[in-house]
N, C-alpha and C. Protein backbone atom coordinates (compact mmCIF):
# COMPACT_ATOMS: atom_id res chain seq x y z
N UNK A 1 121.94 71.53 -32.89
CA UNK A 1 123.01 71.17 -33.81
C UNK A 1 124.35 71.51 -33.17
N UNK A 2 125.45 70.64 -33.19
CA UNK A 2 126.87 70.64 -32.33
C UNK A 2 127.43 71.34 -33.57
N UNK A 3 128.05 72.93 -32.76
CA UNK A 3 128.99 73.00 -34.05
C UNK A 3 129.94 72.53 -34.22
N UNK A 4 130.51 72.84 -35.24
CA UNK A 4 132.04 72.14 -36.00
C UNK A 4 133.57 72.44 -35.16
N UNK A 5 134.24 71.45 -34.77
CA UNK A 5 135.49 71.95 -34.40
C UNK A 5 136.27 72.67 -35.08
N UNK A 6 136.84 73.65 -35.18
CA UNK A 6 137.90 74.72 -35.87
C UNK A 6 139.56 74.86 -35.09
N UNK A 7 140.07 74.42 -36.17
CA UNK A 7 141.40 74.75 -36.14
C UNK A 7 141.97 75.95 -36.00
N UNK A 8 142.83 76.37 -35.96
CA UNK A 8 143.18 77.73 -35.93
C UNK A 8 144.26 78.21 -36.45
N UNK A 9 144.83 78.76 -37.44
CA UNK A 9 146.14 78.97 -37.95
C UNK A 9 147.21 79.76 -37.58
N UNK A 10 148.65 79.65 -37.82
CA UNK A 10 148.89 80.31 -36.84
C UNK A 10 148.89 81.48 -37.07
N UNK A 11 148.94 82.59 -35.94
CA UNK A 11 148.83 83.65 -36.40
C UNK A 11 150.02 84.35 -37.23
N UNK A 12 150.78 84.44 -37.72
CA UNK A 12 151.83 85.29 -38.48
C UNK A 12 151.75 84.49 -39.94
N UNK A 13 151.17 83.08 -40.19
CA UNK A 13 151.05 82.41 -41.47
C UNK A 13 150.99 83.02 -42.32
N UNK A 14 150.10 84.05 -42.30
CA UNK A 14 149.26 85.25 -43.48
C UNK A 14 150.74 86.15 -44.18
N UNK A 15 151.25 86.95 -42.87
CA UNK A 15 152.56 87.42 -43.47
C UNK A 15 153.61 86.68 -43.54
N UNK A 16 153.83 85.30 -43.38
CA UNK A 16 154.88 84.24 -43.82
C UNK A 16 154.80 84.00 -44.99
N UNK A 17 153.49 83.51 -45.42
CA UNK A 17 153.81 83.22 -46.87
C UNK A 17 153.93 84.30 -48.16
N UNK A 18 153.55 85.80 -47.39
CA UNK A 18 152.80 86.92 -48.70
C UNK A 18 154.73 86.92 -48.45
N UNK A 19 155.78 86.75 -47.40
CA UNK A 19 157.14 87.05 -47.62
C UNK A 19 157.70 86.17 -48.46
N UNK A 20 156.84 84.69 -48.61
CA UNK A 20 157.59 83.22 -49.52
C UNK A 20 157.03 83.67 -50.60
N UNK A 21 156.30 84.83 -51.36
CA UNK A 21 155.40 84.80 -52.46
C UNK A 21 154.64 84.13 -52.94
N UNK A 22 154.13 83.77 -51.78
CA UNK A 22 152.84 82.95 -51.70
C UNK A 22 151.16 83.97 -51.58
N UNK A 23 150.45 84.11 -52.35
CA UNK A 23 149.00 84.50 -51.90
C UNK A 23 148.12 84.53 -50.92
N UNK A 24 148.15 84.82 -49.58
CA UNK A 24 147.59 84.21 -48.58
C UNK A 24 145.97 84.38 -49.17
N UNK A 25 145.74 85.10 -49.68
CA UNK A 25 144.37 85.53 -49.79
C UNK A 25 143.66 84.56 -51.27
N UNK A 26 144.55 84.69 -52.40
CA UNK A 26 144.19 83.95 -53.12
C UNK A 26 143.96 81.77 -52.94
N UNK A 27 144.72 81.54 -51.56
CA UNK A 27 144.89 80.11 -50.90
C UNK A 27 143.85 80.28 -50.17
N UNK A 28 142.92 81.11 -49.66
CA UNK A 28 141.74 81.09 -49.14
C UNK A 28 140.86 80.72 -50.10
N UNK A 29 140.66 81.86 -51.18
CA UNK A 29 139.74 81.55 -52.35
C UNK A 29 140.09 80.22 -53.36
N UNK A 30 141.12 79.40 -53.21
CA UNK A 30 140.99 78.33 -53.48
C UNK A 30 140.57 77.21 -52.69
N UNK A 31 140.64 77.85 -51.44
CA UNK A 31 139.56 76.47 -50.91
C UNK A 31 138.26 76.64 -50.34
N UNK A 32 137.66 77.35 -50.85
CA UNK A 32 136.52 78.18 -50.53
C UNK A 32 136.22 78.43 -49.47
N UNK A 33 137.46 79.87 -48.89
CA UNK A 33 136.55 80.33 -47.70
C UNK A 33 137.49 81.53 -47.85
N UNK A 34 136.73 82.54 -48.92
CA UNK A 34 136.87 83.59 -49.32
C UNK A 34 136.55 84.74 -48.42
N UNK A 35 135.30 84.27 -47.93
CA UNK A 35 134.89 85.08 -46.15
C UNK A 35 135.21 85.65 -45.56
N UNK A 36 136.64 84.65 -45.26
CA UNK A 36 137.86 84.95 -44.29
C UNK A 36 138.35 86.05 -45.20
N UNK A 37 138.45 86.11 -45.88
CA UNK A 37 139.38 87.49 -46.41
C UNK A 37 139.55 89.00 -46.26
N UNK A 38 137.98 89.09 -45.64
CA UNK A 38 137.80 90.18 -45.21
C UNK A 38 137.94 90.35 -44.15
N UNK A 39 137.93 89.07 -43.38
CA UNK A 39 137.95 89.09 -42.11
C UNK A 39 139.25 90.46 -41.13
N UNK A 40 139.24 91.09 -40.41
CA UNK A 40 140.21 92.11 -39.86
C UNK A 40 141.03 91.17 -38.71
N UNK A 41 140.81 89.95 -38.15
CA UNK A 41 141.47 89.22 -37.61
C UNK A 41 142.74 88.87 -38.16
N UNK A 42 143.90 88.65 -37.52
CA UNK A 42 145.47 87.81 -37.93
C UNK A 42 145.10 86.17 -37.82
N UNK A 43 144.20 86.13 -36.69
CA UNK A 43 143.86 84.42 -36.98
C UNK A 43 142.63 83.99 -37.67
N UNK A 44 142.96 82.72 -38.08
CA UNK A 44 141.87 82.35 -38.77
C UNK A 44 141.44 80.85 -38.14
N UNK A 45 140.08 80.66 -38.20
CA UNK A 45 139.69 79.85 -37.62
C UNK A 45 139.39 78.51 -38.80
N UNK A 46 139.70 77.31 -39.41
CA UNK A 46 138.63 76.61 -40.10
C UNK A 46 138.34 75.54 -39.90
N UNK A 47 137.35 74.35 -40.65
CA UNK A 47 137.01 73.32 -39.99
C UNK A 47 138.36 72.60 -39.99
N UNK A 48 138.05 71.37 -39.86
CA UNK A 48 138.97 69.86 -40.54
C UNK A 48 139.22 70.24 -41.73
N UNK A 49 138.02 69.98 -42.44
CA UNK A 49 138.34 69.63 -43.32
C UNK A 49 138.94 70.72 -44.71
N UNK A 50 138.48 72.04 -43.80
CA UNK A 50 139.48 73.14 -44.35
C UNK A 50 140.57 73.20 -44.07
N UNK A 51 140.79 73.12 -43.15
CA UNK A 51 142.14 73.11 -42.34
C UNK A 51 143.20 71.92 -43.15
N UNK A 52 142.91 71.03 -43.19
CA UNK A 52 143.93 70.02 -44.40
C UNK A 52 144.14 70.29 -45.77
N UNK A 53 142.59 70.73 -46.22
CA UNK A 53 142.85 71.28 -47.25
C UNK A 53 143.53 72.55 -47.74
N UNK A 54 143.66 73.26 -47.11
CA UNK A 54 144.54 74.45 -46.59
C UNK A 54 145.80 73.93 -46.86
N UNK A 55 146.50 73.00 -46.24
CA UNK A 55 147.69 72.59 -46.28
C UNK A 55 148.05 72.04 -47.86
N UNK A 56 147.14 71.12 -47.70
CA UNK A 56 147.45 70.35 -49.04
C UNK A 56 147.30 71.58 -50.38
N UNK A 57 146.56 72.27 -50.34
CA UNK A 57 146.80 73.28 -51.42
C UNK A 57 147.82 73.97 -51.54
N UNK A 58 147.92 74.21 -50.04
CA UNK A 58 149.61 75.00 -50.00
C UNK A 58 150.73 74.42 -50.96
N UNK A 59 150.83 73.12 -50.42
CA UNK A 59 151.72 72.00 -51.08
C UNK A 59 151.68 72.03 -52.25
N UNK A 60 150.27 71.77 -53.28
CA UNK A 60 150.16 72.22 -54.85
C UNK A 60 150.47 73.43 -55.53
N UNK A 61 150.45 74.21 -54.26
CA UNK A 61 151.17 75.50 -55.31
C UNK A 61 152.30 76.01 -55.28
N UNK A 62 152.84 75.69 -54.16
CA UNK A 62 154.24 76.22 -53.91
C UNK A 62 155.60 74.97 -54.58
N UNK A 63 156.25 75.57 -55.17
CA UNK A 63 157.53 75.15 -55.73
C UNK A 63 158.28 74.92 -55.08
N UNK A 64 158.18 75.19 -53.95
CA UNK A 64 159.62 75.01 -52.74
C UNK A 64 158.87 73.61 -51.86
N UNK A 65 160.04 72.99 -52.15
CA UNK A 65 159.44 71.59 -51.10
C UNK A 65 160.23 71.34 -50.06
N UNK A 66 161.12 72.78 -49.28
CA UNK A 66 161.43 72.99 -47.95
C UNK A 66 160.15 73.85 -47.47
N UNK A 67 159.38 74.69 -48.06
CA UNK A 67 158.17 75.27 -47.80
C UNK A 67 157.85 75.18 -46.11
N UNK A 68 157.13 74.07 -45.80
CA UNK A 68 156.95 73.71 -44.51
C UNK A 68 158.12 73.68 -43.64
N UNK A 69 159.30 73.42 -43.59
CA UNK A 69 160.55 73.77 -42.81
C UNK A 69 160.90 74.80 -42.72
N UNK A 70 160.45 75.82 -43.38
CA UNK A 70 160.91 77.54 -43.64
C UNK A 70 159.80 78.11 -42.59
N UNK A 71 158.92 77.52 -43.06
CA UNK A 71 157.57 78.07 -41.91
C UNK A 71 158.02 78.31 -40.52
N UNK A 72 158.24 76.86 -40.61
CA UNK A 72 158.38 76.14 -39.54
C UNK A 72 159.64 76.69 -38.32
N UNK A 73 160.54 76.72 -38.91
CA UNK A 73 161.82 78.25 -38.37
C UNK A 73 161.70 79.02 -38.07
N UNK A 74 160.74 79.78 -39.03
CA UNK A 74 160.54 80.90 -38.79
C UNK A 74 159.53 81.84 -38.09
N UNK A 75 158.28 80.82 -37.55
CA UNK A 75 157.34 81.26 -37.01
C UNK A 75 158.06 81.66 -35.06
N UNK A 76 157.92 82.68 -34.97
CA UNK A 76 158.56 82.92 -33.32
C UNK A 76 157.72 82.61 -32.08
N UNK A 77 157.81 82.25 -31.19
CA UNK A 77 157.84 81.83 -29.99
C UNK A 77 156.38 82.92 -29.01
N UNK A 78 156.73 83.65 -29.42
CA UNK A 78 156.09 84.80 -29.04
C UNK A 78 154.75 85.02 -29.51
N UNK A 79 154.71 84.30 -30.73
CA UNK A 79 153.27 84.54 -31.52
C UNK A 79 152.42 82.69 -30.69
N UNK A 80 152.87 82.02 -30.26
CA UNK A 80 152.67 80.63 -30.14
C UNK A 80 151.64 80.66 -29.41
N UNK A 81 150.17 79.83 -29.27
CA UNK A 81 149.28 79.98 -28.36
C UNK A 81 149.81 79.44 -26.68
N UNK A 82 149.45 80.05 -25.70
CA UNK A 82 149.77 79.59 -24.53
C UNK A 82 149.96 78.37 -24.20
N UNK A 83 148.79 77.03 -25.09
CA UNK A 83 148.87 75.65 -24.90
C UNK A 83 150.79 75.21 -25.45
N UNK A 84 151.45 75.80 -26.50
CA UNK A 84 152.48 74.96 -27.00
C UNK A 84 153.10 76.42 -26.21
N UNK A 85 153.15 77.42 -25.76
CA UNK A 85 154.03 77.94 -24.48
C UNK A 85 154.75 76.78 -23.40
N UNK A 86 153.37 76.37 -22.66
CA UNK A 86 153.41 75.27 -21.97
C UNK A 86 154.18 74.13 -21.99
N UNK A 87 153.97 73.66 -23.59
CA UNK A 87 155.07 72.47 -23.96
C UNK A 87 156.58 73.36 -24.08
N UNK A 88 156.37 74.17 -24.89
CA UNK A 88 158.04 74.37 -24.78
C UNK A 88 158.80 74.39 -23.13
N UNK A 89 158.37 74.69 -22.22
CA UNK A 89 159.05 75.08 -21.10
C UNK A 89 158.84 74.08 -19.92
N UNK A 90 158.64 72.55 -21.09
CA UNK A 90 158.83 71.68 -20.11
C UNK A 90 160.18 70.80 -20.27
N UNK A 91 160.62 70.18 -19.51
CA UNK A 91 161.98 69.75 -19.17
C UNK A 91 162.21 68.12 -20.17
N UNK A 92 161.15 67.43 -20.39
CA UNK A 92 161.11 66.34 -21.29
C UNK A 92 159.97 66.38 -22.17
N UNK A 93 160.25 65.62 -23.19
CA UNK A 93 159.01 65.01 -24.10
C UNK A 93 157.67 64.89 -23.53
N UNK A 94 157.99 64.26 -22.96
CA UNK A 94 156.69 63.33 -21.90
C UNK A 94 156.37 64.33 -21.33
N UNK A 95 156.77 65.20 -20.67
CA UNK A 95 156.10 66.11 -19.73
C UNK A 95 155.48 67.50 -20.88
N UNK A 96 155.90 67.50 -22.18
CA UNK A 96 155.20 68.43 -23.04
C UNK A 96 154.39 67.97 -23.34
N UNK A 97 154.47 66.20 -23.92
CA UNK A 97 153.06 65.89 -24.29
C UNK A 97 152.19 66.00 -22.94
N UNK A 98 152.26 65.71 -22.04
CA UNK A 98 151.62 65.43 -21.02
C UNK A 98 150.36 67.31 -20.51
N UNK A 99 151.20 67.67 -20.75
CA UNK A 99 150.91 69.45 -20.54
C UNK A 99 150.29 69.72 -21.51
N UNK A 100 150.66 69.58 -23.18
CA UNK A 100 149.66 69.84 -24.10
C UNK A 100 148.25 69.14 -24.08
N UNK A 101 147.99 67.77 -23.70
CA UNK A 101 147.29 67.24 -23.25
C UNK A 101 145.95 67.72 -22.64
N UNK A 102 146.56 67.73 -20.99
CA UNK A 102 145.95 68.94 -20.06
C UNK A 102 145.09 69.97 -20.53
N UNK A 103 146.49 71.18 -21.27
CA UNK A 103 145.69 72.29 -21.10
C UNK A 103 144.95 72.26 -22.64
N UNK A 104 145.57 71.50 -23.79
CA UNK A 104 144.10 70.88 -24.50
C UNK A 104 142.73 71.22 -24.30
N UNK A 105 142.45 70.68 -23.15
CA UNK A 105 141.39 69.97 -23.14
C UNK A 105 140.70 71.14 -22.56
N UNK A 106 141.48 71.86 -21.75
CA UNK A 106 140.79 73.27 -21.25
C UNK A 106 140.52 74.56 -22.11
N UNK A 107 141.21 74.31 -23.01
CA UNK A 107 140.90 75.73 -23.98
C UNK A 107 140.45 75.18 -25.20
N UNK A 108 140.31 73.77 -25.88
CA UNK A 108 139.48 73.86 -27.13
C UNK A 108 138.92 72.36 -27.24
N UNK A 109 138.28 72.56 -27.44
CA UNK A 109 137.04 71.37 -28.06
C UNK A 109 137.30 69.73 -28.55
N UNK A 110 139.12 69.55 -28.22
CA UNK A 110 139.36 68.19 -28.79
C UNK A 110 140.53 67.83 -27.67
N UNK A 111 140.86 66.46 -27.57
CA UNK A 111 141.36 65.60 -26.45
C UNK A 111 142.50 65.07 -27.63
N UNK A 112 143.71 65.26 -26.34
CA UNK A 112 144.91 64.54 -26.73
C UNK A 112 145.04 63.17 -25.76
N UNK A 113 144.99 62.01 -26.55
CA UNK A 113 144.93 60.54 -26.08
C UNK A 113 146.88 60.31 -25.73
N UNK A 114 147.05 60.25 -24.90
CA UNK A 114 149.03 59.89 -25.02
C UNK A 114 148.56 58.07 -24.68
N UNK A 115 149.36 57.76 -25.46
CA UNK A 115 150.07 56.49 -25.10
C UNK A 115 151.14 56.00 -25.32
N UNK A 116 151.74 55.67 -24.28
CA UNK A 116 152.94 55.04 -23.92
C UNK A 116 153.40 53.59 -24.50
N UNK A 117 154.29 53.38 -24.85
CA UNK A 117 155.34 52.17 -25.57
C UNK A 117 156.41 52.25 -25.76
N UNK A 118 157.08 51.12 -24.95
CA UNK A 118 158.11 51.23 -24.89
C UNK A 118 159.37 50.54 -26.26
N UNK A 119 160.37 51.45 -26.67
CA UNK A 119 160.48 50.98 -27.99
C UNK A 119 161.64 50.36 -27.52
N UNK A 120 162.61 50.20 -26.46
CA UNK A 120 164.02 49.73 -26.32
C UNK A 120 163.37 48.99 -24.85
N UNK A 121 164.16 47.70 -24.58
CA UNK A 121 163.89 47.01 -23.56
C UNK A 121 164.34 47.51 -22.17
N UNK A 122 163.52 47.58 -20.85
CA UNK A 122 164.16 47.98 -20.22
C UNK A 122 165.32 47.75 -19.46
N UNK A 123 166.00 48.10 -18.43
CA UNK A 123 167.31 47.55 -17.94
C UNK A 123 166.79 45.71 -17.48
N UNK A 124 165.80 46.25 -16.86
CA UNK A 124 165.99 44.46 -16.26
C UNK A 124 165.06 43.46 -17.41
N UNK A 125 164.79 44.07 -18.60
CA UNK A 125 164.44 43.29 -19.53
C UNK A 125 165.75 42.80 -20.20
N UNK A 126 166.83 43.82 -20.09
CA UNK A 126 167.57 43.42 -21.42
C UNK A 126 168.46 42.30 -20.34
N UNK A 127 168.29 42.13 -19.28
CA UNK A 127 168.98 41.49 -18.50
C UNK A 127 168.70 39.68 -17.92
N UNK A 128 167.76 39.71 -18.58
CA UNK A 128 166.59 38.10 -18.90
C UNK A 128 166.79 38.19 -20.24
N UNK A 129 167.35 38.89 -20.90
CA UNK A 129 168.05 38.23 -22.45
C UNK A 129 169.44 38.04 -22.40
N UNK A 130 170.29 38.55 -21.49
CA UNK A 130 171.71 38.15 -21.56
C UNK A 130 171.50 37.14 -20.31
């Protein structure tokens, strides 16, 4: 039997939200994985389909609908897994996706597909329209 891919949260989430007055522990036991609660780990591991649901519960209970942008600020650099280290300290877009990609594929269980499209014409395109 193949086990299940697991997400991973980030680590400081737990004391982000108990600071937004949010429950971290009681948002476990609403999506049933009460388990984790005892768990002595800062990270938490869950499937898919915990892992969304996780979110989306978040969303139903919290009153603040900057919520996710507050997180999002405020989570530091320092706590970040090595894979989005990588992206930050690359020089373009393309070269973060390109790196998250990569080292993806070396530390967990799922593949980042990039594809390319171009959304503005290029120089010698726009130049066979004038």
């Amino acid at each position: 039997m193949m086990s299940k891919v697991k997400c991973r949260l980030p680590t400081m989430l737990s004391i982000l939200l108990q600071q937004k007055g949010i429950d971290f522990n009681e948002l476990l036991r609403l999506i049933h994985c009460s388990e984790l609660i005892s768990c002595s780990s800062t990270s938490f591991e869950l499937t898919v389909d915990e892992y969304f649901l996780f979110w989306r519960t978040l969303k139903n209970i919290s009153t603040n609908p900057l919520l996710g942008l507050e997180l999002g600020a405020e989570i530091k650099s320092e706590t970040f897994d090595p894979v989005f280290l990588a992206a930050l300290a690359s020089n373009t877009y393309q070269d973060a996706l390109s790196r998250l990609a990569r080292f993806k594929k070396l530390l967990y269980p799922a593949k980042i597909h990039i594809i390319e499209t171009r959304l503005w014409p290029s120089s010698s395109h726009r130049e066979l329209i004038n």
